[in-house]
C-alpha atoms as a PDB file:
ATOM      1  CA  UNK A   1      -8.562  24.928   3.626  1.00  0.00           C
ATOM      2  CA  UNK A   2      -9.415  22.024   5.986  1.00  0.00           C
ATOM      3  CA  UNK A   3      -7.317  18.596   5.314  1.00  0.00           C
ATOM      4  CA  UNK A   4      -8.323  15.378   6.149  1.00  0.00           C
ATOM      5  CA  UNK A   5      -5.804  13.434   8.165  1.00  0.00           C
ATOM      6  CA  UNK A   6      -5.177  11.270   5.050  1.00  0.00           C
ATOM      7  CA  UNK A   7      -4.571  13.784   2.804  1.00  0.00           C
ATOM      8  CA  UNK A   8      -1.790  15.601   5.110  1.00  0.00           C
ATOM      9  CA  UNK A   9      -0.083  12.142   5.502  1.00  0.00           C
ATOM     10  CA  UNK A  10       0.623  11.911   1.973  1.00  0.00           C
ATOM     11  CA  UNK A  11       1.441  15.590   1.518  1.00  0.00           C
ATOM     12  CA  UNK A  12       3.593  15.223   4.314  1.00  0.00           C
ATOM     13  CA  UNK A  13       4.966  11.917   2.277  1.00  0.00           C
ATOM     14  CA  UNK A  14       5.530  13.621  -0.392  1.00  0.00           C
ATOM     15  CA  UNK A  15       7.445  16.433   0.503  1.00  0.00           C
ATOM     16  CA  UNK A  16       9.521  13.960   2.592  1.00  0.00           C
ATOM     17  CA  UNK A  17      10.253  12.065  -0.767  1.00  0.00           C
ATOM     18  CA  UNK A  18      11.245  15.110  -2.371  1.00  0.00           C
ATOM     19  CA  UNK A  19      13.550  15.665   0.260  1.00  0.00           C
ATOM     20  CA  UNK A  20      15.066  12.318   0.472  1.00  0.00           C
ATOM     21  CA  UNK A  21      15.208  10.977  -3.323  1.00  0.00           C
ATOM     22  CA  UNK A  22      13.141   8.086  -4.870  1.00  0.00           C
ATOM     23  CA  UNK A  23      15.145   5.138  -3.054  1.00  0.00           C
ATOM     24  CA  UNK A  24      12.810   5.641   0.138  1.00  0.00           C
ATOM     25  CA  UNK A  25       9.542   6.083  -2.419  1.00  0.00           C
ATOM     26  CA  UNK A  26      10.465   3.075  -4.169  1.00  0.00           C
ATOM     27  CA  UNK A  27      11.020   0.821  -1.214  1.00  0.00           C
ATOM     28  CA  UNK A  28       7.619   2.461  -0.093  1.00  0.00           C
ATOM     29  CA  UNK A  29       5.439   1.544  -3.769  1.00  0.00           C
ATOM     30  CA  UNK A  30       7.537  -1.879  -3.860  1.00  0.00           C
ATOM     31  CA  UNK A  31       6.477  -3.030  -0.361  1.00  0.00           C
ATOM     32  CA  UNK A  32       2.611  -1.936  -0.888  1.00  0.00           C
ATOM     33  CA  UNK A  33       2.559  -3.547  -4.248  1.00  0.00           C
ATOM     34  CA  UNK A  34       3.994  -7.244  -2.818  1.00  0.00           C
ATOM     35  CA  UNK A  35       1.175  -6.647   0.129  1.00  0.00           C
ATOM     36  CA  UNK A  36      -1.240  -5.827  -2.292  1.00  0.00           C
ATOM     37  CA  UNK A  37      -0.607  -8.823  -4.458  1.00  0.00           C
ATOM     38  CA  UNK A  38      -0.658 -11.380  -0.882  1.00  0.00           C
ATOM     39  CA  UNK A  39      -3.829  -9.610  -0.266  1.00  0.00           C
ATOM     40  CA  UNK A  40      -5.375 -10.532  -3.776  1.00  0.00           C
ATOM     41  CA  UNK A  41      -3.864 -13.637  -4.009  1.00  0.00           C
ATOM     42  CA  UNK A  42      -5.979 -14.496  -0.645  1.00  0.00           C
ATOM     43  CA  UNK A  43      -8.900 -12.929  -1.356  1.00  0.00           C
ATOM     44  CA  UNK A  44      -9.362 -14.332  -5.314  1.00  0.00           C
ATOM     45  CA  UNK A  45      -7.796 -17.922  -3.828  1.00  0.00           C
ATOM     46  CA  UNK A  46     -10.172 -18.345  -0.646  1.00  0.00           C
ATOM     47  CA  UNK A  47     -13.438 -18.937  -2.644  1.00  0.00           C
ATOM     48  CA  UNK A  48     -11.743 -21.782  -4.075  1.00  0.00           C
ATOM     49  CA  UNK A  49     -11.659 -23.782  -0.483  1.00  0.00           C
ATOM     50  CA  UNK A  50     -13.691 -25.855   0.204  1.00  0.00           C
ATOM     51  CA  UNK A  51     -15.437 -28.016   3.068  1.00  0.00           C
ATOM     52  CA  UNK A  52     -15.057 -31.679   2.952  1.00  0.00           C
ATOM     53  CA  UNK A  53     -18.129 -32.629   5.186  1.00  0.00           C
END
């Protein structure tokens, strides 16, 4: 069966998690989230500036 690079990162994420216990996973899913939410927070707030010409 032929992987794409993506999909044997997050098996390979996985199986580390499972190795290593949730505190690693968690810091993982909390940092992505708080990125996630800057990212939105930019993209949704940007269309509200405006040009004062």
């Amino acid at each position: 069966m032929h992987r794409s690079p993506a999909t044997a990162w997050l098996t390979e994420a996985a199986n580390a998690a499972e190795q290593q216990g949730a505190g690693n996973l968690l810091r993982v899913v909390l940092i992505v989230m708080v990125v996630g939410c800057v990212l939105t927070a930019w993209i949704l707030l940007r269309g509200y500036k405006r040009k004062d010409d």
